[in-house]
N, C-alpha and C. Protein backbone atom coordinates (compact mmCIF):
# COMPACT_ATOMS: atom_id res chain seq x y z
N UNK A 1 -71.79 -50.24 -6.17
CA UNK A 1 -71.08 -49.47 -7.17
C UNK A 1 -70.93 -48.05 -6.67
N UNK A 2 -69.97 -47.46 -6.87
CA UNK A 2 -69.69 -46.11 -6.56
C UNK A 2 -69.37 -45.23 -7.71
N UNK A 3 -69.46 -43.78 -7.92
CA UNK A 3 -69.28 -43.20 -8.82
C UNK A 3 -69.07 -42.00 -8.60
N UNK A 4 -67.59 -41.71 -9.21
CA UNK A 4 -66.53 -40.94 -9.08
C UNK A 4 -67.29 -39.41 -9.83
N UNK A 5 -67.20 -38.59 -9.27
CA UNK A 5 -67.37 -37.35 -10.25
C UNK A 5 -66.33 -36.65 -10.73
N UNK A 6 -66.31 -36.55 -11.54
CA UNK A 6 -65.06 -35.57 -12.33
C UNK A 6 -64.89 -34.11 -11.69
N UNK A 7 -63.69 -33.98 -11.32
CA UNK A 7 -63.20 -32.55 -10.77
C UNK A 7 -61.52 -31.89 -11.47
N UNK A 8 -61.60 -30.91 -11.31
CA UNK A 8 -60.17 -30.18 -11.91
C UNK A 8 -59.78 -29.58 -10.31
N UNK A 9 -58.33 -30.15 -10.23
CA UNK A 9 -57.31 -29.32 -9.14
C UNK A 9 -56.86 -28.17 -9.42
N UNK A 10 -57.68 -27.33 -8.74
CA UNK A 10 -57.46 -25.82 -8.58
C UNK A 10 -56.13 -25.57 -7.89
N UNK A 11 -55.75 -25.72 -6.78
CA UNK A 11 -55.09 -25.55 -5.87
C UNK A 11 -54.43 -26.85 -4.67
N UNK A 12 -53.04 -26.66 -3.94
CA UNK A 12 -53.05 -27.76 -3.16
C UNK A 12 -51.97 -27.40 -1.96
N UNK A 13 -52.08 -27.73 -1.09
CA UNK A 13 -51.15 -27.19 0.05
C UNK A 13 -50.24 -27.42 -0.17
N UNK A 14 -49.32 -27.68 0.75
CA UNK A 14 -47.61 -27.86 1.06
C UNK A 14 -47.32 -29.36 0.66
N UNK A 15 -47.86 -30.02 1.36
CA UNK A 15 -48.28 -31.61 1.84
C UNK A 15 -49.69 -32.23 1.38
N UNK A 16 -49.63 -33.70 1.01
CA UNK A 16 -50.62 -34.64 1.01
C UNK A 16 -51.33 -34.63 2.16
N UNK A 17 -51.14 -33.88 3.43
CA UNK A 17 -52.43 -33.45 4.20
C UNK A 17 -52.74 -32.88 4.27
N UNK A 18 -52.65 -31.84 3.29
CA UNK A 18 -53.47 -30.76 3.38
C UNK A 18 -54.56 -30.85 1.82
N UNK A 19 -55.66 -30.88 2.45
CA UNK A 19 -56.69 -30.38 1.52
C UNK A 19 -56.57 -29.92 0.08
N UNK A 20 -56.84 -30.62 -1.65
CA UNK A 20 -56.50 -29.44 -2.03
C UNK A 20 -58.20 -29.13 -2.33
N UNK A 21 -57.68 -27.92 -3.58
CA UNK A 21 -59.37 -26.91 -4.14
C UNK A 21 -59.28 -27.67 -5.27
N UNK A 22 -60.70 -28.65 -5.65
CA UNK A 22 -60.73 -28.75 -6.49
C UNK A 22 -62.26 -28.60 -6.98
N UNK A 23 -62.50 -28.23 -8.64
CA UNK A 23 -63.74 -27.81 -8.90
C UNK A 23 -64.62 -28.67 -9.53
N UNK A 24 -65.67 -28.97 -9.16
CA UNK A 24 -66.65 -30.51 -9.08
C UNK A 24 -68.16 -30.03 -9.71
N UNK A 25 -67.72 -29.79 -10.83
CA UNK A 25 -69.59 -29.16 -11.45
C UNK A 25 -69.61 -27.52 -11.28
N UNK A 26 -68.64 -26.56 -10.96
CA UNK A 26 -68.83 -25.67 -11.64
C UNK A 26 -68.67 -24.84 -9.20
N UNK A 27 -68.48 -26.06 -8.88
CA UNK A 27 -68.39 -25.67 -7.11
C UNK A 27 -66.79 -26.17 -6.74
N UNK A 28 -66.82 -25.52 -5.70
CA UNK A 28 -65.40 -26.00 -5.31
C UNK A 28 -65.45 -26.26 -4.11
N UNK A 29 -64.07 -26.99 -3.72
CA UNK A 29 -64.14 -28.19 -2.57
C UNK A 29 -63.13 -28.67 -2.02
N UNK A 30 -62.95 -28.74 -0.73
CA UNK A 30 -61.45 -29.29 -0.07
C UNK A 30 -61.66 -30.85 -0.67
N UNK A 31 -60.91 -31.65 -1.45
CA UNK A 31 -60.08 -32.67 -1.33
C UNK A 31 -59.43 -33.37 -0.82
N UNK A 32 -59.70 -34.72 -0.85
CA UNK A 32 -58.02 -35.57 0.14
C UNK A 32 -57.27 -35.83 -1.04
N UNK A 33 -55.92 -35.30 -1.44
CA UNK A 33 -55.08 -35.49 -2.26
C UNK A 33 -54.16 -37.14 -2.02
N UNK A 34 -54.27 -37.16 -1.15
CA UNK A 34 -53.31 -38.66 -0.73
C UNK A 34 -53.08 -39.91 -1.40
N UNK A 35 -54.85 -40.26 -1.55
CA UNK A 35 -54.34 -41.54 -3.11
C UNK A 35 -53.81 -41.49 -4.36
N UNK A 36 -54.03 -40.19 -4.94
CA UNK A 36 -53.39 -39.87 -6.37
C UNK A 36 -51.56 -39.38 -6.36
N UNK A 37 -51.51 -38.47 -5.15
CA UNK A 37 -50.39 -38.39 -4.87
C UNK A 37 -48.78 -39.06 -4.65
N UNK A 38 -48.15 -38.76 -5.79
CA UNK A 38 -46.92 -39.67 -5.90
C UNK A 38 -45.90 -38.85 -5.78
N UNK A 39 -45.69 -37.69 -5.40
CA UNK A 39 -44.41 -36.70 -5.67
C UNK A 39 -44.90 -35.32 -4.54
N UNK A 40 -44.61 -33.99 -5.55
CA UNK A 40 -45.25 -32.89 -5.08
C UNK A 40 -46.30 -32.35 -5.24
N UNK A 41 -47.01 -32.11 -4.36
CA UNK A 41 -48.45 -31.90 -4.63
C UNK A 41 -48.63 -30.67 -5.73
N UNK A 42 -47.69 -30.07 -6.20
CA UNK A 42 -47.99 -29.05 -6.86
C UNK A 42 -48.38 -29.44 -8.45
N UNK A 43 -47.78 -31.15 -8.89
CA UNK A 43 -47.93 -31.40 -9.63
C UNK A 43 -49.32 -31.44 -10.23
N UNK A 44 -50.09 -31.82 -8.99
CA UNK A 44 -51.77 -32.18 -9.91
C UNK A 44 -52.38 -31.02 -10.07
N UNK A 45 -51.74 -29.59 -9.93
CA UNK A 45 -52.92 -28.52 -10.00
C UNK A 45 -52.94 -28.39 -11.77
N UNK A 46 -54.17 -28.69 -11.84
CA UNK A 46 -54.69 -28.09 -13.53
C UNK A 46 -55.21 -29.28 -14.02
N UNK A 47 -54.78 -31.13 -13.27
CA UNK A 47 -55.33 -32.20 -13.40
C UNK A 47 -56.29 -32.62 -13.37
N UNK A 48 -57.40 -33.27 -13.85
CA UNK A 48 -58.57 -33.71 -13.73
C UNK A 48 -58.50 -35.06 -12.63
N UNK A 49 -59.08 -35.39 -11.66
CA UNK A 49 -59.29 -36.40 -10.64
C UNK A 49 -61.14 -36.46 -10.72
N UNK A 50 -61.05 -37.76 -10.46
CA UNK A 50 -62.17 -38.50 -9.97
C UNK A 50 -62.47 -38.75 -8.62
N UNK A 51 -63.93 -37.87 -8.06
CA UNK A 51 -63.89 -37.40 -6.61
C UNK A 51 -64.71 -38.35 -6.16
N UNK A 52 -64.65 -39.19 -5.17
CA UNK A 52 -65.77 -39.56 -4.10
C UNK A 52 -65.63 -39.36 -2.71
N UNK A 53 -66.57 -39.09 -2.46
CA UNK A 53 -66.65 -38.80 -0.88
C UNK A 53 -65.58 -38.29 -0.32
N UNK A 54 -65.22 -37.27 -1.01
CA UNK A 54 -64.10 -36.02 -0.75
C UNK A 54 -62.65 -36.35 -0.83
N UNK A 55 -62.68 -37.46 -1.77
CA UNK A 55 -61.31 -38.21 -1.87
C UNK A 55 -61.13 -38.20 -3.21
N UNK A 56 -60.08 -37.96 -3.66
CA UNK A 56 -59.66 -38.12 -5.36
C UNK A 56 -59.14 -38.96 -5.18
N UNK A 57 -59.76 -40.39 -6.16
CA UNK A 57 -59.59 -41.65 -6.37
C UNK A 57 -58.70 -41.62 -7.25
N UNK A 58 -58.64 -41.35 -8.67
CA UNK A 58 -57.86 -41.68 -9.75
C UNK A 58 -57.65 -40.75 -10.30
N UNK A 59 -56.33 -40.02 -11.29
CA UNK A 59 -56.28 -38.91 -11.73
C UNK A 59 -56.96 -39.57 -13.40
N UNK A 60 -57.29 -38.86 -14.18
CA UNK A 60 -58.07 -39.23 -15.43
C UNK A 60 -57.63 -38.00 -16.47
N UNK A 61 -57.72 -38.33 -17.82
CA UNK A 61 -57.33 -37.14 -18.72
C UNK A 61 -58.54 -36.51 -18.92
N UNK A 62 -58.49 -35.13 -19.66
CA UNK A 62 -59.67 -34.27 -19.82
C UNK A 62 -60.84 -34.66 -20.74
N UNK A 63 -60.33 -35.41 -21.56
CA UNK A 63 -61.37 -36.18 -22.36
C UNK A 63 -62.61 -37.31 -21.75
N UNK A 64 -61.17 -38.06 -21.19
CA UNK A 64 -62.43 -38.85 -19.92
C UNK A 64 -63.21 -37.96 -19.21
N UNK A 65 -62.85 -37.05 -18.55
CA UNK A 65 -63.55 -36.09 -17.42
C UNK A 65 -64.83 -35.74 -18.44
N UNK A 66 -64.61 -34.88 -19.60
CA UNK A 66 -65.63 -34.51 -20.39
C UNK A 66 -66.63 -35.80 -20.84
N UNK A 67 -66.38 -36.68 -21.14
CA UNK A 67 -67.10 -38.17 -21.13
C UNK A 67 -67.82 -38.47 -20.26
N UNK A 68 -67.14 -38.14 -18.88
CA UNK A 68 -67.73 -38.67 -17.62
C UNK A 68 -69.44 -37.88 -17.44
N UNK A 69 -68.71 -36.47 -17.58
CA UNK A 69 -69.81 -35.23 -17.38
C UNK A 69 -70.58 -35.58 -18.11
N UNK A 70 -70.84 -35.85 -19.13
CA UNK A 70 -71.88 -35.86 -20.60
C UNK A 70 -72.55 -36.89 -20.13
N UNK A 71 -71.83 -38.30 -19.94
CA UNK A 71 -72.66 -39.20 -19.36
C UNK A 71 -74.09 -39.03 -18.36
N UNK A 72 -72.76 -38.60 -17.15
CA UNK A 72 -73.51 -38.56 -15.88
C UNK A 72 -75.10 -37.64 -16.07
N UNK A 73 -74.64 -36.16 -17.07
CA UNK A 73 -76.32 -35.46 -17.40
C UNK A 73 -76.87 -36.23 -18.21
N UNK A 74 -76.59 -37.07 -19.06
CA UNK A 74 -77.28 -37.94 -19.85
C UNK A 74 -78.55 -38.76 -19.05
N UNK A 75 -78.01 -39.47 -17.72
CA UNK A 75 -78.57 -39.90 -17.05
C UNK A 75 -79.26 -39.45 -15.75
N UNK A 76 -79.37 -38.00 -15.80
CA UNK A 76 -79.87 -37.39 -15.15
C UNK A 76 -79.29 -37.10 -13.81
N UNK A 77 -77.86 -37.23 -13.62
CA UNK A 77 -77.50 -37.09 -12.38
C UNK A 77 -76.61 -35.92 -12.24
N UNK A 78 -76.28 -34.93 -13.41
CA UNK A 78 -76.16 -33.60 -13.62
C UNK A 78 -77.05 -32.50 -14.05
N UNK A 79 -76.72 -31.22 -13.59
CA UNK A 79 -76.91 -30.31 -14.65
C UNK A 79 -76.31 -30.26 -15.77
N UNK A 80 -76.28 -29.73 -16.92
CA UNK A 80 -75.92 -29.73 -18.13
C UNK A 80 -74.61 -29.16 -18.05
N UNK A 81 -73.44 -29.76 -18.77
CA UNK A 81 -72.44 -29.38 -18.28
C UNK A 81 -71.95 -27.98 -19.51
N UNK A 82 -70.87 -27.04 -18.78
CA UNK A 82 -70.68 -25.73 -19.32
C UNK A 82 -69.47 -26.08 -20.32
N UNK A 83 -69.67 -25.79 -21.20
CA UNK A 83 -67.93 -25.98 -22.73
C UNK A 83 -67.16 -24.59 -21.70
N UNK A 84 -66.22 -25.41 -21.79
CA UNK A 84 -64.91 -24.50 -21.92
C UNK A 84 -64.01 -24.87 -20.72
């Protein structure tokens, strides 16, 4: 089983090879934009994605993301996550 952490796209290059910034618990982080990517990359900045191993798997709405977070400290595999 693998498990995606919830991140928000800060930022994203030109192209699907380039890296974007996205913020993963309150840190930020180059990304592989490539699987979520269907158009211009400019579209996913402000999107919530599901990160593993430096890859955004699935894009997800903010509610899920907030679900995800609550969970994951529930079970001890966060810090407590920040409102806002």
């Amino acid at each position: 089983m693998c498990i995606g952490i919830p991140g928000k796209v800060l930022s994203v290059g030109d192209d699907i090879h380039q890296m974007a910034e996205v913020e993963v618990c309150g840190v930020k982080r180059g990304v592989n934009i490539m699987l979520v990517c269907e158009g211009d990359p400019a579209a996913l900045v402000g999107q919530w994605v599901l990160v593993h191993v430096g890859f955004a798997m699935s894009i997800i709405d903010e509610a899920e993301a907030r679900e995800t977070l609550i969970a994951l400290e529930q079970i001890g595999g966060l810090e407590p996550v920040q409102a806002g």
